[in-house]
N, C-alpha and C. Protein backbone atom coordinates (compact mmCIF):
# COMPACT_ATOMS: atom_id res chain seq x y z
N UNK A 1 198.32 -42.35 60.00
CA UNK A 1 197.40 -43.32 59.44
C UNK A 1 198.04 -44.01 58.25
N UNK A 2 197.41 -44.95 58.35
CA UNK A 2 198.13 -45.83 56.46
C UNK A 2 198.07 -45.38 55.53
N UNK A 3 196.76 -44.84 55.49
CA UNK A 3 196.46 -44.80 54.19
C UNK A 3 197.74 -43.10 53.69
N UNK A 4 198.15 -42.14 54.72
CA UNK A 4 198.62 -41.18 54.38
C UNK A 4 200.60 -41.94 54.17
N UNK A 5 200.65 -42.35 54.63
CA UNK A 5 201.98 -43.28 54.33
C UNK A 5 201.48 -43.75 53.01
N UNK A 6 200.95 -44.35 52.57
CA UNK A 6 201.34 -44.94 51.40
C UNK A 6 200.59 -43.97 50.27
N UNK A 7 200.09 -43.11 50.73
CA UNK A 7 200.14 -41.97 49.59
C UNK A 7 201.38 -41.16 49.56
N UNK A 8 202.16 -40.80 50.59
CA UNK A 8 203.20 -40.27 50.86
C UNK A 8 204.73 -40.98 49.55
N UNK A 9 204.03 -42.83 49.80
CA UNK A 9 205.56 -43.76 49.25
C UNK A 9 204.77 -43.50 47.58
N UNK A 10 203.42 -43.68 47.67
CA UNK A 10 202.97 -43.47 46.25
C UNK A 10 203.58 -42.05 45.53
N UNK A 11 203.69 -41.19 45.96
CA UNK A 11 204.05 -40.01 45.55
C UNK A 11 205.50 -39.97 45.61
N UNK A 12 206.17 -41.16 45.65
CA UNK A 12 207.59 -40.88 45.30
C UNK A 12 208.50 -40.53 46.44
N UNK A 13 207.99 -39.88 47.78
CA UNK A 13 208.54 -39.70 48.68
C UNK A 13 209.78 -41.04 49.30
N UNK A 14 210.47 -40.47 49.98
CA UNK A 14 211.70 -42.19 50.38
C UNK A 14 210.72 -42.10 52.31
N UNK A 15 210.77 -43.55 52.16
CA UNK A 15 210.53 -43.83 53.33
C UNK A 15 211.69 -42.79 54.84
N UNK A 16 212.91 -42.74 54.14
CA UNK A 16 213.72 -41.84 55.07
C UNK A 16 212.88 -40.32 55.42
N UNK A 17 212.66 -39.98 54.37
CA UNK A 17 211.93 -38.63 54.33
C UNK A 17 210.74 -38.39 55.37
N UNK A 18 209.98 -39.65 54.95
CA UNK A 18 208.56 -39.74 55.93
C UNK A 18 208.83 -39.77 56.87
N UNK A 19 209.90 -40.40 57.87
CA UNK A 19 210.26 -40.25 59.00
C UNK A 19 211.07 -39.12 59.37
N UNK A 20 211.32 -38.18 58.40
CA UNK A 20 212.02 -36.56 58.54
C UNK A 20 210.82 -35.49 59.43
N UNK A 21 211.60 -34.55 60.20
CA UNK A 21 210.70 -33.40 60.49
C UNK A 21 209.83 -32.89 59.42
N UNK A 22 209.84 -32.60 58.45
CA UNK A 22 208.93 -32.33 57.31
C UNK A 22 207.85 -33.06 57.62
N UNK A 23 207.68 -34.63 58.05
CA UNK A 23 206.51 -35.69 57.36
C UNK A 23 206.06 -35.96 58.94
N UNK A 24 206.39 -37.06 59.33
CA UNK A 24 206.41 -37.63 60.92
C UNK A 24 207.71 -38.55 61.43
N UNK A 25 208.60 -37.32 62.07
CA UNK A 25 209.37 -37.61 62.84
C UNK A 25 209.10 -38.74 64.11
N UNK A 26 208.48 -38.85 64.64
CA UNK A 26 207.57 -40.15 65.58
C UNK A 26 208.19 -40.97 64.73
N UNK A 27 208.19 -41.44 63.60
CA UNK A 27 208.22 -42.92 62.80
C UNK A 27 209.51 -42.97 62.68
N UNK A 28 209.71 -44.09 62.11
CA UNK A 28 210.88 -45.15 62.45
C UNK A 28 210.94 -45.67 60.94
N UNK A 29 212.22 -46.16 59.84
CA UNK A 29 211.58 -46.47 58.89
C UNK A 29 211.36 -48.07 59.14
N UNK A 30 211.23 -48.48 59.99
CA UNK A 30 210.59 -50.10 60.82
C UNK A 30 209.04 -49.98 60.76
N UNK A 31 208.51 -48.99 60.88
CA UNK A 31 207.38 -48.24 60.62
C UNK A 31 206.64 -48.12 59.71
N UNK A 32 207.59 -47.66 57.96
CA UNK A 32 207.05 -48.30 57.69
C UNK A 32 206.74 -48.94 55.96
N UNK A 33 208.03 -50.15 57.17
CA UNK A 33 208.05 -51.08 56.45
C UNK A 33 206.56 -52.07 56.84
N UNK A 34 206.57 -51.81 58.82
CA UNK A 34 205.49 -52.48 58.90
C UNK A 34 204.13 -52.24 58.39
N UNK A 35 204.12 -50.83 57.88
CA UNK A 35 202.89 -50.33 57.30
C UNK A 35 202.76 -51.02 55.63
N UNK A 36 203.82 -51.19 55.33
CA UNK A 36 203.65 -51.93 53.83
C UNK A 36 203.35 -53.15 54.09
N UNK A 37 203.96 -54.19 55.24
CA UNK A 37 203.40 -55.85 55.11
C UNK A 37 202.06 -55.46 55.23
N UNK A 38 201.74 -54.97 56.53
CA UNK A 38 200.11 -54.71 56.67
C UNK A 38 199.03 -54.84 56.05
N UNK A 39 199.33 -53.35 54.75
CA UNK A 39 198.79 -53.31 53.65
C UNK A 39 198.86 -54.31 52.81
N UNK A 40 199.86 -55.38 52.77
CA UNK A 40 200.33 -56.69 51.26
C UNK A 40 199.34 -57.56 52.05
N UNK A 41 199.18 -57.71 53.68
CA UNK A 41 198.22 -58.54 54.23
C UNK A 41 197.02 -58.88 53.86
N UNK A 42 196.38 -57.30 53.67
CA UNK A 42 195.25 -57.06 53.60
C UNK A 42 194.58 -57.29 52.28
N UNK A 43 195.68 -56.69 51.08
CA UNK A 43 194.57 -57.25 50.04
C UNK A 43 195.08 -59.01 50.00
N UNK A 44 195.93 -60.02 50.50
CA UNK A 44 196.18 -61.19 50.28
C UNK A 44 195.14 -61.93 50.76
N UNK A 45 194.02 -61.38 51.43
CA UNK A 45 193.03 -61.62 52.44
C UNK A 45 191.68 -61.47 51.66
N UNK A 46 191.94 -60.84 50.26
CA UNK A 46 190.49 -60.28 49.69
C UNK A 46 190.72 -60.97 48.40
N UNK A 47 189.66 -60.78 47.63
CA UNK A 47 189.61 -61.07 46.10
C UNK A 47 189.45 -60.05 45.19
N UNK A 48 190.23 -59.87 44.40
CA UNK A 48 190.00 -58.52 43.57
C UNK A 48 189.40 -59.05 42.16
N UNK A 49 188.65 -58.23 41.47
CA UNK A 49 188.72 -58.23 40.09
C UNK A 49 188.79 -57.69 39.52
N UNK A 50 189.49 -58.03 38.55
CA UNK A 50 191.04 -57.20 37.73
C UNK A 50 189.80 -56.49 36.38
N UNK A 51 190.01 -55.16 36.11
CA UNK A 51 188.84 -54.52 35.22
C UNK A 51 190.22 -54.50 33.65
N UNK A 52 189.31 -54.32 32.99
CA UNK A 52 190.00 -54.32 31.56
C UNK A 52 190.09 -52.70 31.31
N UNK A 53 190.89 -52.28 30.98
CA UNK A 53 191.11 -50.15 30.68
C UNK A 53 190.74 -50.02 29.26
């Protein structure tokens, strides 16, 4: 799923890794790269508003 990939790249992991026996061997790192446009798609598609911390 996406959302576990990009908790995976959030956590510092290398995209090589994620596609290691450890993570999911199935993937390709074409995989995911395509899982990152995806995601850049999706919020380019929405409106955010930006909160003050």
């Amino acid at each position: 799923m996406l959302w576990q990939i990009l908790d995976l790249l959030e956590a510092g992991i290398s995209a090589e890794k994620i596609c290691s026996e450890n993570y999911f061997p199935q993937l390709k790192p074409d995989h995911i790269k395509a899982a990152l446009h995806f995601a850049s798609e999706q919020f380019k598609k929405r409106e955010f508003i930006a909160f003050n911390q």
